[in-house]
Structure formats: structure tokens, C-alpha cells
C-alpha atoms as a PDB file:
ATOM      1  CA  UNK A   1       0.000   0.000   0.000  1.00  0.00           C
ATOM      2  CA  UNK A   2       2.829   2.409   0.775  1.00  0.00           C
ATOM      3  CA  UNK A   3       4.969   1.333  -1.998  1.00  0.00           C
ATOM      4  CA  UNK A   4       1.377   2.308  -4.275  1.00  0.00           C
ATOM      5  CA  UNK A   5       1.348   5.727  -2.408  1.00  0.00           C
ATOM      6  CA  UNK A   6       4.581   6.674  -2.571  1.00  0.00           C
ATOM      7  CA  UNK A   7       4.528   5.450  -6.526  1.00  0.00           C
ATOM      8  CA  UNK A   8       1.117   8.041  -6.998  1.00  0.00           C
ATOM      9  CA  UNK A   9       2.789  10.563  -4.901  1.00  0.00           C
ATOM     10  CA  UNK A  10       5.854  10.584  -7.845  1.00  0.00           C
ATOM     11  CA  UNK A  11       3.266   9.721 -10.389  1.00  0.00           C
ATOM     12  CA  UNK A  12       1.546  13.142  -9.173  1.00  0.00           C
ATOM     13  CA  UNK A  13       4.553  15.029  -8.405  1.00  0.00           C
ATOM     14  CA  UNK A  14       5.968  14.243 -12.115  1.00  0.00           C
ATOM     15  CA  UNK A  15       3.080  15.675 -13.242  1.00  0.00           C
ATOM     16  CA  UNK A  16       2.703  18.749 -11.800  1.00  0.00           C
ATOM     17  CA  UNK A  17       6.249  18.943 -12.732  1.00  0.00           C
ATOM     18  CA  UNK A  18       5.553  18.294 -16.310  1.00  0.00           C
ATOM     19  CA  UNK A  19       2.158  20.838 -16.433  1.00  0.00           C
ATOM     20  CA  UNK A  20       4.656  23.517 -14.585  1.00  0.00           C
ATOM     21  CA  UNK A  21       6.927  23.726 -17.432  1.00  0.00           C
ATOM     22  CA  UNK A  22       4.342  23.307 -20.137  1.00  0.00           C
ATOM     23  CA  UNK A  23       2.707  25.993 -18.804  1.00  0.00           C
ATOM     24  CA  UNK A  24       5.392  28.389 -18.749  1.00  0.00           C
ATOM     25  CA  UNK A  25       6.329  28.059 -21.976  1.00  0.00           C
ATOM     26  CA  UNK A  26       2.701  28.510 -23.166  1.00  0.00           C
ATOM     27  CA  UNK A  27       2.740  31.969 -20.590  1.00  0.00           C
ATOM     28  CA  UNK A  28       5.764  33.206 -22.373  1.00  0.00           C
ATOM     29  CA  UNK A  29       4.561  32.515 -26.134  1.00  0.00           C
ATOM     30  CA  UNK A  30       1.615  34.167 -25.132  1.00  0.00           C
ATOM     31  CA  UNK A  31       3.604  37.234 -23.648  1.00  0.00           C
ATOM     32  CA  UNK A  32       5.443  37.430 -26.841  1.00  0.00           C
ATOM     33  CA  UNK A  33       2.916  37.255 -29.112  1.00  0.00           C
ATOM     34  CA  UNK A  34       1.560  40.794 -27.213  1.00  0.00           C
ATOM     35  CA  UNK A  35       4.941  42.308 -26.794  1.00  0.00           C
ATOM     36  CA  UNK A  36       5.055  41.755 -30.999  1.00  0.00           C
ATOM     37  CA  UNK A  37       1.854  43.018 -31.528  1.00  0.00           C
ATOM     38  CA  UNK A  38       1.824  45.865 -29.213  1.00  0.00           C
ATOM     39  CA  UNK A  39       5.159  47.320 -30.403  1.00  0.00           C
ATOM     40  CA  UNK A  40       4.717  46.132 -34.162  1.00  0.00           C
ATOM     41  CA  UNK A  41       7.602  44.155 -34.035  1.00  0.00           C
ATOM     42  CA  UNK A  42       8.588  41.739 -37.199  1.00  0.00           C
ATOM     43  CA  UNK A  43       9.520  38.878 -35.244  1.00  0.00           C
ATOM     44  CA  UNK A  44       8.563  37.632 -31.491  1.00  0.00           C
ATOM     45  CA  UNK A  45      10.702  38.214 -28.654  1.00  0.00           C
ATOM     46  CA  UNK A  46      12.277  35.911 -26.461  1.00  0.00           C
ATOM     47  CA  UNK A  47      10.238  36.120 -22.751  1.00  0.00           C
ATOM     48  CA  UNK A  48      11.619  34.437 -20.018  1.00  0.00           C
ATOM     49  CA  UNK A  49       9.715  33.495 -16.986  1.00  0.00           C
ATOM     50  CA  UNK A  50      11.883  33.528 -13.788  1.00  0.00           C
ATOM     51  CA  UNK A  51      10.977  31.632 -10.608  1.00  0.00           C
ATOM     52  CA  UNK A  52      10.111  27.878 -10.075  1.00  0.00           C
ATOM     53  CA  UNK A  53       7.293  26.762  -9.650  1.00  0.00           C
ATOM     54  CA  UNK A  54       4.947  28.413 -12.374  1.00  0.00           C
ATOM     55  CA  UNK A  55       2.323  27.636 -11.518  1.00  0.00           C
ATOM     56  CA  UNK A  56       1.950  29.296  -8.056  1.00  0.00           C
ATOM     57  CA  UNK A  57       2.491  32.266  -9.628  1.00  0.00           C
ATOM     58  CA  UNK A  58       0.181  31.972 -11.913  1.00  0.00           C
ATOM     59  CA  UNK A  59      -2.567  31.334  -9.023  1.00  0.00           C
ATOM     60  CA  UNK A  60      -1.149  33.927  -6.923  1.00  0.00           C
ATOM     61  CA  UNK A  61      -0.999  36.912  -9.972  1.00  0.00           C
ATOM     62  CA  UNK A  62       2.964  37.763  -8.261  1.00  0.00           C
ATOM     63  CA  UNK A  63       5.435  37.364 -11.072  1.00  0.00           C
ATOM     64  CA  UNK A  64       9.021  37.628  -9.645  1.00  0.00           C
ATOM     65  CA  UNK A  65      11.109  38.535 -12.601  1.00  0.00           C
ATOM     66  CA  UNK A  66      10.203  38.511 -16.707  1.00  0.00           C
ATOM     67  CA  UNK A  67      12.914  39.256 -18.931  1.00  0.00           C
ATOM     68  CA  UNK A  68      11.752  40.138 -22.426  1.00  0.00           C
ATOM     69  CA  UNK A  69      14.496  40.117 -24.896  1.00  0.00           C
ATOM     70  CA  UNK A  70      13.105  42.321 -28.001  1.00  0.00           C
ATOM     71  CA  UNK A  71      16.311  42.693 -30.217  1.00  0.00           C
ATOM     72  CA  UNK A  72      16.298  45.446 -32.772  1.00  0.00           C
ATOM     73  CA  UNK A  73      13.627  48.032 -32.024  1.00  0.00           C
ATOM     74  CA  UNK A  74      12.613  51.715 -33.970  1.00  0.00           C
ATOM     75  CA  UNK A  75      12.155  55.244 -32.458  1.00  0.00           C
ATOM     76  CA  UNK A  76      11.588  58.128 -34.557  1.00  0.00           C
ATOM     77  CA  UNK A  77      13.232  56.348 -37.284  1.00  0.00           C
ATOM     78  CA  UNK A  78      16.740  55.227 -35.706  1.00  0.00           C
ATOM     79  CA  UNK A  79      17.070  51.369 -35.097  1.00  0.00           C
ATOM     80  CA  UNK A  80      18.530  50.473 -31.805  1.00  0.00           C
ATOM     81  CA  UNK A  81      19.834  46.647 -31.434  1.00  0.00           C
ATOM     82  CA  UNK A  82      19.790  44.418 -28.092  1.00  0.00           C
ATOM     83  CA  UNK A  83      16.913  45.781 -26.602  1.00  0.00           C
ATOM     84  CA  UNK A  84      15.910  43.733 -23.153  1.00  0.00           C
ATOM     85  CA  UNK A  85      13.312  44.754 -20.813  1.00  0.00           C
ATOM     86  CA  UNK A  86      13.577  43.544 -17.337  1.00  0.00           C
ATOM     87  CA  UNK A  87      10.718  43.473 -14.962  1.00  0.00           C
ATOM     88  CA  UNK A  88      10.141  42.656 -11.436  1.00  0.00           C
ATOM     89  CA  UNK A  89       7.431  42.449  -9.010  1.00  0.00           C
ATOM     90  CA  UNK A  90       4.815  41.737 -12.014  1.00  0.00           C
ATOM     91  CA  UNK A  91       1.621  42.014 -10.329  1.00  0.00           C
ATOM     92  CA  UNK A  92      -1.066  39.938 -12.769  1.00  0.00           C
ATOM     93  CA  UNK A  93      -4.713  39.084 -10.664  1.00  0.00           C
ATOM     94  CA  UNK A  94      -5.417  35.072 -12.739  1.00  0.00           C
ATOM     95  CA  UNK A  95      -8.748  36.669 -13.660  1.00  0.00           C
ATOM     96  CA  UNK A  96      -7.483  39.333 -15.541  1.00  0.00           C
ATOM     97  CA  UNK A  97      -4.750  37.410 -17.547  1.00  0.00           C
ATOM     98  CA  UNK A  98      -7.860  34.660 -18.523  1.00  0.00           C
ATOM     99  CA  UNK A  99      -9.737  37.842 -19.939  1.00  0.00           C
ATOM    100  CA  UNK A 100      -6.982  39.409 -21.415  1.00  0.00           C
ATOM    101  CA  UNK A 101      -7.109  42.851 -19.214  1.00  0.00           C
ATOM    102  CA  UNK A 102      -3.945  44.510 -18.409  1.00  0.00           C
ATOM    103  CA  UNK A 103      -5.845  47.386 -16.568  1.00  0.00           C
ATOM    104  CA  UNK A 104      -4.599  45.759 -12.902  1.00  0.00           C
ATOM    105  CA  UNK A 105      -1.304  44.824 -14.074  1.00  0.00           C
ATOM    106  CA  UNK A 106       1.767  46.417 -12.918  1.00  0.00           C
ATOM    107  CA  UNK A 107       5.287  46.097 -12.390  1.00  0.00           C
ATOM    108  CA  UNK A 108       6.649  47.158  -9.742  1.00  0.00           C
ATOM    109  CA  UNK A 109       9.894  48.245 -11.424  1.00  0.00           C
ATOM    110  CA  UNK A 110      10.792  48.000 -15.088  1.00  0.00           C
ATOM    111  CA  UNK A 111      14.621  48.257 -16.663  1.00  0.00           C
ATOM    112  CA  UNK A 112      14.868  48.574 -20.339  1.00  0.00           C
ATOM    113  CA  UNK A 113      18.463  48.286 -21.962  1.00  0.00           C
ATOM    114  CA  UNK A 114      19.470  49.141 -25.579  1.00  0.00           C
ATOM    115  CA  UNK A 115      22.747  49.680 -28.050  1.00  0.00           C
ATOM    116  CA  UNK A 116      22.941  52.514 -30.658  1.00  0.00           C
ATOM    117  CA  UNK A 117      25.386  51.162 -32.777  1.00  0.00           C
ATOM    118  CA  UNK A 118      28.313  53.739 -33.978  1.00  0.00           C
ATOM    119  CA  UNK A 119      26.865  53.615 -37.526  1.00  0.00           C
ATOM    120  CA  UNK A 120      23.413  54.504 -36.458  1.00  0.00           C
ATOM    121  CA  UNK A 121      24.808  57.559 -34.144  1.00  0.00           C
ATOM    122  CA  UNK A 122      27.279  57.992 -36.989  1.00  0.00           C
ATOM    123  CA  UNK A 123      24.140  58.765 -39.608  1.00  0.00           C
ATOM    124  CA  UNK A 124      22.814  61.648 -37.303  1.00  0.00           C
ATOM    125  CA  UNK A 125      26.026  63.596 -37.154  1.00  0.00           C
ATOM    126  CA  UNK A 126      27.525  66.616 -39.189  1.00  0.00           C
ATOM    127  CA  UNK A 127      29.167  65.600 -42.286  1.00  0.00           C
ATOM    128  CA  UNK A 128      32.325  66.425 -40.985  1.00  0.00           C
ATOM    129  CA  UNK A 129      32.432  63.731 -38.423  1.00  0.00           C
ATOM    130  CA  UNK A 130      34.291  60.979 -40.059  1.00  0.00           C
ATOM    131  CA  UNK A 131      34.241  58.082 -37.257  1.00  0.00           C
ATOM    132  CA  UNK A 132      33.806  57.477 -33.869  1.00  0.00           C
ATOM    133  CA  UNK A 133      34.723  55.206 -31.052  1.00  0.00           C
ATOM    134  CA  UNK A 134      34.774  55.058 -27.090  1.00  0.00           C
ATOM    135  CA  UNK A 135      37.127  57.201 -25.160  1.00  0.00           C
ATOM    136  CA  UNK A 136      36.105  56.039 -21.574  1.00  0.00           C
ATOM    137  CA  UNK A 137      32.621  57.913 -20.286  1.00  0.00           C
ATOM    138  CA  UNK A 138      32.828  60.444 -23.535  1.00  0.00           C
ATOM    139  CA  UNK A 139      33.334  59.475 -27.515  1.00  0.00           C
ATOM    140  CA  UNK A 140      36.608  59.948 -29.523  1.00  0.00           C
ATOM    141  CA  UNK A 141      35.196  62.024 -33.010  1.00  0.00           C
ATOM    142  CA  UNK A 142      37.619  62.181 -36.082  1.00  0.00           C
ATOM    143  CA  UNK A 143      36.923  65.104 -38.123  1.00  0.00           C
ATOM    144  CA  UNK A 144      37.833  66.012 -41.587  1.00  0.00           C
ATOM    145  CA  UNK A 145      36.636  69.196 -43.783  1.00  0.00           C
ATOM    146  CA  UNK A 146      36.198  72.592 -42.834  1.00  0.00           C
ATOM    147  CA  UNK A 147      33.336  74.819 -40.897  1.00  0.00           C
ATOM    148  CA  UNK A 148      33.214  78.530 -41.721  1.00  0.00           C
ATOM    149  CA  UNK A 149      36.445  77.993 -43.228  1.00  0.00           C
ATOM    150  CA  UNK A 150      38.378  76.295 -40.398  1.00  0.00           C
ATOM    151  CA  UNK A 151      40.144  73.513 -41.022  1.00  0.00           C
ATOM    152  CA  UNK A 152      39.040  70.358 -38.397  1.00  0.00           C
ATOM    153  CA  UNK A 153      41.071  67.746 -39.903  1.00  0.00           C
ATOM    154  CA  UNK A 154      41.650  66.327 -36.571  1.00  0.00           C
ATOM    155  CA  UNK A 155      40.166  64.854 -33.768  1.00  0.00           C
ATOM    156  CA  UNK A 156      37.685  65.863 -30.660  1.00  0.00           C
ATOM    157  CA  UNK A 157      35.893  64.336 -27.769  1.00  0.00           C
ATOM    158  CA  UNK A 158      32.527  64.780 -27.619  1.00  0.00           C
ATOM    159  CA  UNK A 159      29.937  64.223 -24.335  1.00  0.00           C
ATOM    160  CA  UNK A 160      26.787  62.029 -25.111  1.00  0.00           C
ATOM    161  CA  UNK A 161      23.615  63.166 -22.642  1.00  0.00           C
ATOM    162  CA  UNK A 162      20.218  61.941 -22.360  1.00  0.00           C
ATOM    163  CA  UNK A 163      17.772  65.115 -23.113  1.00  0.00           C
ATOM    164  CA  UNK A 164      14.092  65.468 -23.956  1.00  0.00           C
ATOM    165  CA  UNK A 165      15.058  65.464 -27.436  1.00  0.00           C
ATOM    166  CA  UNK A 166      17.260  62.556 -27.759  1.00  0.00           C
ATOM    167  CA  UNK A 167      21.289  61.868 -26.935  1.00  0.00           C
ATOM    168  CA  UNK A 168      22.618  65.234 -26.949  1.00  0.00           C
ATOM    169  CA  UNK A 169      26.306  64.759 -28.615  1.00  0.00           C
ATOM    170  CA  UNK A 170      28.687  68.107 -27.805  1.00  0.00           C
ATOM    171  CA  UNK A 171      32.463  68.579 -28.784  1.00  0.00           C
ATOM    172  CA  UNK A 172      34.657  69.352 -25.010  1.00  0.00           C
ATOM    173  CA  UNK A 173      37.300  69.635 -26.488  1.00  0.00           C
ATOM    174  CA  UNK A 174      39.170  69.349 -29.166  1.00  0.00           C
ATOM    175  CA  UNK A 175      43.187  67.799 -31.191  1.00  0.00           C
ATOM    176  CA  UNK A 176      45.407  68.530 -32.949  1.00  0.00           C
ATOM    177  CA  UNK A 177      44.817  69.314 -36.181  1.00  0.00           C
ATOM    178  CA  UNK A 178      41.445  71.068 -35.567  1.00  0.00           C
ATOM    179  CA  UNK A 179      42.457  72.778 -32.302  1.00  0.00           C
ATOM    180  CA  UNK A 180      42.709  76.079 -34.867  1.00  0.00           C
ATOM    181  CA  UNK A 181      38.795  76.374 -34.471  1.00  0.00           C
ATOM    182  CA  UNK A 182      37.440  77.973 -31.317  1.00  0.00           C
ATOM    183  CA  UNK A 183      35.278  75.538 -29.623  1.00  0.00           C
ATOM    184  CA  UNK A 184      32.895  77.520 -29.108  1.00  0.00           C
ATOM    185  CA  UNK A 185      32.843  77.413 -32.942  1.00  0.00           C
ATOM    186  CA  UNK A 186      32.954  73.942 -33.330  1.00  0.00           C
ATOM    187  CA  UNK A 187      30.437  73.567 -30.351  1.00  0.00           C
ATOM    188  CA  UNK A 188      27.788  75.015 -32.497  1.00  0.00           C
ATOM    189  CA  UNK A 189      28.385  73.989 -35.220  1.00  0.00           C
ATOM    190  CA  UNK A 190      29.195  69.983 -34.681  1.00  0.00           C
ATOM    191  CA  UNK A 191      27.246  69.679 -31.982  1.00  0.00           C
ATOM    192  CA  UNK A 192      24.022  66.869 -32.931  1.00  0.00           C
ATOM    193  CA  UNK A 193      21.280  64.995 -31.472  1.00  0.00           C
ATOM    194  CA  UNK A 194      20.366  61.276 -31.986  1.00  0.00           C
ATOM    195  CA  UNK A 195      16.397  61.241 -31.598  1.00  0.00           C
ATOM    196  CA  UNK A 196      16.014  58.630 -29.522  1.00  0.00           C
ATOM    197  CA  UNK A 197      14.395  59.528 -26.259  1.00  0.00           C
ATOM    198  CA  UNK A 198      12.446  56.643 -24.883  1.00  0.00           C
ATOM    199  CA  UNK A 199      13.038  52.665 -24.658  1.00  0.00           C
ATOM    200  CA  UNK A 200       9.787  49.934 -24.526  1.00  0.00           C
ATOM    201  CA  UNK A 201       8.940  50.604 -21.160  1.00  0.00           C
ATOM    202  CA  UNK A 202       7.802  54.344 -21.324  1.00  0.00           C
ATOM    203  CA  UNK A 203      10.677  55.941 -19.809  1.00  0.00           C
ATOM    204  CA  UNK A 204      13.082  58.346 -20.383  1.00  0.00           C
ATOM    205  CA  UNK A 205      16.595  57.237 -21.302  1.00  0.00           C
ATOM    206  CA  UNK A 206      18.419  58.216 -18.461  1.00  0.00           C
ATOM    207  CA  UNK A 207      21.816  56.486 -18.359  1.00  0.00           C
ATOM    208  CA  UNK A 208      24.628  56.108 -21.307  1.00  0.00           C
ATOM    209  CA  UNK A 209      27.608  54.089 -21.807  1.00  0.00           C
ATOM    210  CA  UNK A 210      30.256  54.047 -24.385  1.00  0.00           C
ATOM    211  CA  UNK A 211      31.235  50.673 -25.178  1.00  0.00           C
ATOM    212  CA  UNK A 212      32.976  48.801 -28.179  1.00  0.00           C
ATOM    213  CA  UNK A 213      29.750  48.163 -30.158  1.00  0.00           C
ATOM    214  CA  UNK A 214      28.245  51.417 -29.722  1.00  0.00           C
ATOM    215  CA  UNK A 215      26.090  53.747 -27.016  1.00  0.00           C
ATOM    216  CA  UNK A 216      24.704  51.086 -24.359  1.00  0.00           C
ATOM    217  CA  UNK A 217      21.346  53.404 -23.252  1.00  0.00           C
ATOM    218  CA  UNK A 218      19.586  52.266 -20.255  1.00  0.00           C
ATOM    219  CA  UNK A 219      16.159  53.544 -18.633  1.00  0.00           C
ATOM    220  CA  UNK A 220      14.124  52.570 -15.398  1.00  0.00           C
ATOM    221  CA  UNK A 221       9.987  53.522 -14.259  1.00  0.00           C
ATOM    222  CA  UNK A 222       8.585  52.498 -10.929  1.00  0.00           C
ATOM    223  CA  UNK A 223       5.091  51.345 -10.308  1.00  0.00           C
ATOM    224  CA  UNK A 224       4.724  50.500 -14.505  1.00  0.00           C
ATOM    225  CA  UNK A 225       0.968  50.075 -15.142  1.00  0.00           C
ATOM    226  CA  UNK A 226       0.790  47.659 -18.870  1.00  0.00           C
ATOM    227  CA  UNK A 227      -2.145  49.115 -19.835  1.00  0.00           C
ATOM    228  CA  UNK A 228      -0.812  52.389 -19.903  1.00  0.00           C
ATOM    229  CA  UNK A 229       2.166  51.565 -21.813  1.00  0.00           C
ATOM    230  CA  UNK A 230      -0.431  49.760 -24.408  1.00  0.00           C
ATOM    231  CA  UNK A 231      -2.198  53.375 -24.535  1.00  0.00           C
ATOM    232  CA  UNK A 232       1.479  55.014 -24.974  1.00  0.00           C
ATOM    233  CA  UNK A 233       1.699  52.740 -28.182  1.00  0.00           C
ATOM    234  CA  UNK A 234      -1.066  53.899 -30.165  1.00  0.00           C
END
């Protein structure tokens, strides 16, 4: 009799197992079928349900962490490339995600992560800027031409910014070779914006890091309602 029991008990236990993991994956097709939808996307993104098991979370509508990786997304025309968003504290009642209403649904924090490749920044800027490249929390510009008939075959370093217009990109200071121009001069007149203010989550871009590949842009909201950023969207 206890050898039966204890053979249900794993018969049971496998199963639960088995309808935990089928479950997820069903929960994060679903999720990326709206995150594709919702942001126009041409291909699904990759959704990741944290936590084990599933299922409870399901019943008790608390989602520890989803991480949604999107890949190349568009703003105001510029393509960004390994976008991830990263929530936390997902709150999602069962009856609402059955009816498909994201009115109660929040996060209670959301991070959203992106890189704007050099080529992409590269596109925005002054004709005169001929490449660019890291140079530790600032980018290294070379510059070739003239501006108001200066010579700025040379280099500069330029500061990158989040504003309410985009990445604000302004020469500091400037090399050899193009240190004849005031910078004042060459403040106004290479100075450029890359319009992208926003990431998937609603927020503001508000961090920016130089690396190898290109501007790594990062941006954080608190207390992220989903049906608002559906609204957002439209």
C-alpha cells in the first residue's frame, strides 16, 4: 500500500512537474505574441519566466522577474539593437490574464536596456564627423573638412547626454589638427542629437555608456501600469 502511495505521490509530483513547465512556456509565447503586436515588431521576442514553480504564480498573480528580450527596435526612425526589458514584481490578478485585461497589471519596477550602434549615431552627425569610437565615459570624433572655413582635420571628444530630445552629442574639447577652431565654434556647429528619447517601457533614457559596439542606453519607471504603456503605443 505504501509502496502504491509513494509510486502516486511521484506519479503526481511528475506531473505537476511536467504541467509547470508546459505551462510556462505557453505563458511566455503568449507574452510574446503581445509584446510583438503591441510594439509592431517583425519577429517575437524571447520572454523568459523567472521563478520555479509556475504555476503558483500563476494562481497567486505575483510574477518575480520577466525578462523580455526584443532585439532590434525603432524610435523616430533610428534602429537600436539588443533591446531587453527587465521586470520585477509583475503584479497579474489570474482573472485578468484569462480575460486578457492589463488594466490591474503592474510592475513594480521595469529596466529597459538598448545599443545605438556607432553607424546609427554615426548617420545623425555633421558631415564632418568621419568616425567614432569610445574614449572612456565620452566618444573619440575624427573630423575632416572645414566649418566657416576652419580647417578640423583632426580629432575631438565629444559628451553624449540623455535630453528630452534625444542623446545630446557636444564637442569638449578638441586635437590637434582642428584645435585652430574655437570651440565655441565647433560647439555650435558639430554639436548633434540622436532622436532617440524613450526605450519599450515608457521611460526616459536616463543612463549612457560608451562601449565597443556602440552607445549602451539604459532607462528605469517604478510602479509601470501595462495598460498604460499599451495606450502610450497607439
Amino acid at each position: 500500500m505504501r509502496k502504491a502511495l509513494l509510486a502516486l505521490l511521484i506519479v503526481v509530483a511528475v506531473g505537476l512537474v511536467v504541467a509547470d513547465r508546459v505551462g510556462v512556456r505557453v505563458a511566455q509565447d503568449r507574452i510574446a505574441q503581445q509584446v510583438a503586436a503591441q510594439y509592431d515588431l517583425p519577429q517575437r521576442p524571447d520572454v523568459t519566466i523567472h521563478g520555479i514553480p509556475f504555476l503558483t504564480q500563476v494562481v497567486g498573480g505575483e510574477y518575480d522577474h520577466i525578462t523580455v528580450d526584443i532585439g532590434d527596435w525603432t524610435e523616430q526612425g533610428v534602429t537600436v539593437s539588443d533591446v531587453t526589458v527587465d521586470m520585477r514584481g509583475l503584479n497579474a490578478p489570474l482573472s485578468d490574464v484569462i480575460n486578457g485585461d492589463t488594466t490591474n497589471m503592474t510592475a513594480g519596477t521595469a529596466a529597459a536596456s538598448a545599443i545605438i550602434p556607432y553607424d546609427v549615431i554615426k548617420k545623425e552627425a555633421p558631415k564632418e564627423v568621419e568616425s567614432l569610437g569610445p574614449k572612456g565615459n565620452d566618444l573619440a570624433v575624427g573630423l575632416t573638412g572645414s566649418v566657416l572655413g576652419f580647417k578640423v582635420n583632426g580629432t575631438a571628444v565629444v559628451s553624449v547626454k540623455p535630453t528630452s530630445k534625444g542623446i545630446a552629442i557636444t564637442p569638449e574639447s578638441v586635437g590637434e589638427g582642428a584645435a585652430q577652431m574655437p570651440l565655441t565654434l565647433v560647439r555650435q556647429q558639430l554639436t548633434w542629437v540622436v532622436p532617440v528619447r524613450d526605450l519599450p517601457i515608457g521611460a526616459r533614457i536616463s543612463g549612457i555608456q560608451p562601449t565597443a559596439g556602440g552607445l549602451k542606453v539604459t532607462a528605469t519607471a517604478h510602479d509601470v501600469n501595462l495598460n498604460d504603456l499599451q495606450q502610450q503605443q497607439k
